[in-house]
C-alpha atoms as a PDB file:
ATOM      1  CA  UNK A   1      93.783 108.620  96.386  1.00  0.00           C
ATOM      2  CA  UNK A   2      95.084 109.933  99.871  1.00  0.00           C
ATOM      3  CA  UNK A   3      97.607 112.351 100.135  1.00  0.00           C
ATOM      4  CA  UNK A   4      98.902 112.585 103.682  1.00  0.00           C
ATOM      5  CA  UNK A   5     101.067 115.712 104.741  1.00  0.00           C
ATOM      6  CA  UNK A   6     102.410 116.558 108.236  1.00  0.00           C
ATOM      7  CA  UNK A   7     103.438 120.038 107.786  1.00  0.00           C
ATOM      8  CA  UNK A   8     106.711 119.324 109.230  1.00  0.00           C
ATOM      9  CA  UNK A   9     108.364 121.760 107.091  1.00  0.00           C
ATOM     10  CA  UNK A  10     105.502 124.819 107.438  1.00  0.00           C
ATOM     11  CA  UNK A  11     104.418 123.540 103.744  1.00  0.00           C
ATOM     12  CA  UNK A  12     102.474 122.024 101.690  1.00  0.00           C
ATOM     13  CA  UNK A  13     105.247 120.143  99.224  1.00  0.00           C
ATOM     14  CA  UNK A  14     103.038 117.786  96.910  1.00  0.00           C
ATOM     15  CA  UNK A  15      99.945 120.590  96.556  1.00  0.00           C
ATOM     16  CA  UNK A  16     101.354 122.113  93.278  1.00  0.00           C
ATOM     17  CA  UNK A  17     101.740 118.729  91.409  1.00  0.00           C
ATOM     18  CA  UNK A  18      98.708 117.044  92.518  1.00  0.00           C
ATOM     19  CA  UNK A  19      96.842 118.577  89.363  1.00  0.00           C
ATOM     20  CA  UNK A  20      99.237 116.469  87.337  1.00  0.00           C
ATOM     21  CA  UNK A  21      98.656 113.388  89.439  1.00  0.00           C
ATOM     22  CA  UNK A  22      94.808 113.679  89.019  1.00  0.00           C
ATOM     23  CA  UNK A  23      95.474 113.912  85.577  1.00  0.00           C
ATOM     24  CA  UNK A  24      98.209 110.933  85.511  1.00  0.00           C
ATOM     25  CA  UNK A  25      95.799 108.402  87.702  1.00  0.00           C
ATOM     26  CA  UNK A  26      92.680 109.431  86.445  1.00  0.00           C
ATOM     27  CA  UNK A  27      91.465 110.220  90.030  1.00  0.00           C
ATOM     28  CA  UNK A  28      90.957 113.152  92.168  1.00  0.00           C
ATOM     29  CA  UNK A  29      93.106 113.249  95.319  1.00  0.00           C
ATOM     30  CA  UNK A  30      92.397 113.896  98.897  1.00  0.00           C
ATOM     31  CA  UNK A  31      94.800 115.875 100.984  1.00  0.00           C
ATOM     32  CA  UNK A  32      94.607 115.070 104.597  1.00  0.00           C
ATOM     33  CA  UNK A  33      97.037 116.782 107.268  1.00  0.00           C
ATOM     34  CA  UNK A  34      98.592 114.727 109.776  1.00  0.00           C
ATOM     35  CA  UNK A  35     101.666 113.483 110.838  1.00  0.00           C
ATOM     36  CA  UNK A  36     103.373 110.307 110.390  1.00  0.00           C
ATOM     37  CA  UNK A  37     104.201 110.236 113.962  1.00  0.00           C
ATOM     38  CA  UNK A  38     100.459 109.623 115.107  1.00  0.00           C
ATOM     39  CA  UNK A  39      99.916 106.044 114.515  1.00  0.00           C
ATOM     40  CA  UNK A  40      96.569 105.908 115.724  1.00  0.00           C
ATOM     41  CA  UNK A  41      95.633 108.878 112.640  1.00  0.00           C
ATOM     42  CA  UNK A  42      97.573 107.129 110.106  1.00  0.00           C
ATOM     43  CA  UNK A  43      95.426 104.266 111.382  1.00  0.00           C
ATOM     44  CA  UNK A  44      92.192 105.708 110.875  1.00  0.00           C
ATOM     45  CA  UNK A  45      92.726 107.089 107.325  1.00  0.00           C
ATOM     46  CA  UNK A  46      94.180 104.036 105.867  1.00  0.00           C
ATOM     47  CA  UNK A  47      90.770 102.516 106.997  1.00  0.00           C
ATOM     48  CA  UNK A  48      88.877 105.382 106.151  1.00  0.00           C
ATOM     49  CA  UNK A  49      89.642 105.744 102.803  1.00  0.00           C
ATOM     50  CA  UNK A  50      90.015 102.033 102.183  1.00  0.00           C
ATOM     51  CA  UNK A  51      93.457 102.416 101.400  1.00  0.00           C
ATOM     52  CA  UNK A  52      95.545  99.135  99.433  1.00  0.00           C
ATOM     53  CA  UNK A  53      98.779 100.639  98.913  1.00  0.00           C
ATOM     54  CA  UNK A  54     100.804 102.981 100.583  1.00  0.00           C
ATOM     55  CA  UNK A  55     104.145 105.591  98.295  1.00  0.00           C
ATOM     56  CA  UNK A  56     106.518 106.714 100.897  1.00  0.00           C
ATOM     57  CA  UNK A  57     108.487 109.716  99.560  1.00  0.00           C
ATOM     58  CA  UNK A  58     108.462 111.953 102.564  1.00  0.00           C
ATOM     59  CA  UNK A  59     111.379 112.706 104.680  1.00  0.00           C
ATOM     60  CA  UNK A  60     113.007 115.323 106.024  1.00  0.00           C
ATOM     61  CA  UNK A  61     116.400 115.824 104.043  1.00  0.00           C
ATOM     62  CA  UNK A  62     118.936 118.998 104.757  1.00  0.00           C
ATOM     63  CA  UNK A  63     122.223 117.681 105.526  1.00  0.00           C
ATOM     64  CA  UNK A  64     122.640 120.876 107.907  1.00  0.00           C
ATOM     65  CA  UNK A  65     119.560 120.388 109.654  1.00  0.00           C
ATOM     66  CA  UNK A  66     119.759 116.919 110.108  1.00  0.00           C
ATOM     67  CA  UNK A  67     123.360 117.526 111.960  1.00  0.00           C
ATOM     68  CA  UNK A  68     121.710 120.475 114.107  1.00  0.00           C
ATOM     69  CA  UNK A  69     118.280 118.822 114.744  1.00  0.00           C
ATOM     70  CA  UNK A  70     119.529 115.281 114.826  1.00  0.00           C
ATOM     71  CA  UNK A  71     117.064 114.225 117.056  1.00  0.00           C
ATOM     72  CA  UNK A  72     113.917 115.610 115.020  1.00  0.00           C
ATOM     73  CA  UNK A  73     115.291 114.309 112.429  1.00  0.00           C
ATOM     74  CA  UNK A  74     115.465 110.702 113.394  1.00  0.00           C
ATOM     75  CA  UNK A  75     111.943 111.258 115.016  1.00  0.00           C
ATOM     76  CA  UNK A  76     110.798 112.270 111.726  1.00  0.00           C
ATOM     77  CA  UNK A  77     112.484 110.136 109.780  1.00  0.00           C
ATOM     78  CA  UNK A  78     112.846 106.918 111.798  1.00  0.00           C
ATOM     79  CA  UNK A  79     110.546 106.803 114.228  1.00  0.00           C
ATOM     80  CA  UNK A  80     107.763 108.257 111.508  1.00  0.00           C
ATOM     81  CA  UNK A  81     108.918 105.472 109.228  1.00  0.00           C
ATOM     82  CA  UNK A  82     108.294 102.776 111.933  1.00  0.00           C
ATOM     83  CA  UNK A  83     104.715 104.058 112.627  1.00  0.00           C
ATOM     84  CA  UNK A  84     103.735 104.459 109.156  1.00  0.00           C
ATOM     85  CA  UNK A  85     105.223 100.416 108.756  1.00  0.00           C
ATOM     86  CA  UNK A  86     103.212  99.705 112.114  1.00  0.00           C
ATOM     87  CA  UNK A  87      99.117 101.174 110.853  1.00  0.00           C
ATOM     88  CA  UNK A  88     100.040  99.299 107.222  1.00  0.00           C
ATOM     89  CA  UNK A  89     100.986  96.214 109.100  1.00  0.00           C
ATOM     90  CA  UNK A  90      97.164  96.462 110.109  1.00  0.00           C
ATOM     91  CA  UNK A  91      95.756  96.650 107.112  1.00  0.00           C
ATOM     92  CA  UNK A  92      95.503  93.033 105.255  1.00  0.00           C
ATOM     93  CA  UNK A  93      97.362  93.049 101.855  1.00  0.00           C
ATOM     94  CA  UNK A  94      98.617  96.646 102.049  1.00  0.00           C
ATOM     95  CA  UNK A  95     101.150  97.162  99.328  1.00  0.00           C
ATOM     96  CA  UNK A  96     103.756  99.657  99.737  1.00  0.00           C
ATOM     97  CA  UNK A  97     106.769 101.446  97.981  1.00  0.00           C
ATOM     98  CA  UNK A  98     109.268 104.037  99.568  1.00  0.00           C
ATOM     99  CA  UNK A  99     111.333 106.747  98.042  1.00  0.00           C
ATOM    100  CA  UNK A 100     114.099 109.045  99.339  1.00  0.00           C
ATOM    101  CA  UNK A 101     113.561 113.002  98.754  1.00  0.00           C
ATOM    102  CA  UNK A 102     110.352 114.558  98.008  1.00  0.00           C
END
């Protein structure tokens, strides 16, 4: 399993449940940084790690912010999204499931 984090927010959100994931799964998880704005990356780790499926919960998600940085936020959110879509759309079979918040 593949955890993919872009650091957007200066943090690592998923790092202090992935012991519980390992545990849930039954398999150890790899964290990789990126960002879900570089399709080419997202790319090469989805065929890297042989990846089948794809969870979507990231997002940025502060009403304030998202008023103030409207623009990063539909680059993030948006745009990111459409990328992400895009690599899995290269993958045969890829199965996929998004979720709001994180």
């Amino acid at each position: 399993m593949v955890s993919w984090h872009s650091w957007c927010c200066g943090r690592r959100s998923g790092a202090p449940a992935s012991p519980r994931v390992q545990t849930i799964c039954g398999k150890s998880l790899v964290f990789v940084d990126g960002g879900n704005r570089a399709q080419a990356a997202l790319e090469h780790v989805l065929t890297q790690y042989g990846c089948t499926a794809v969870m979507h919960f990231a997002g940025l998600k502060s009403v304030r912010e998202s008023v103030t940085g409207l623009l990063k936020y539909y680059d993030y959110n948006a745009i990111g999204s459409h990328r992400l879509l895009s690599a899995m759309q290269k993958r045969p079979k890829m199965a996929r499931t998004f979720g709001s918040g994180h």
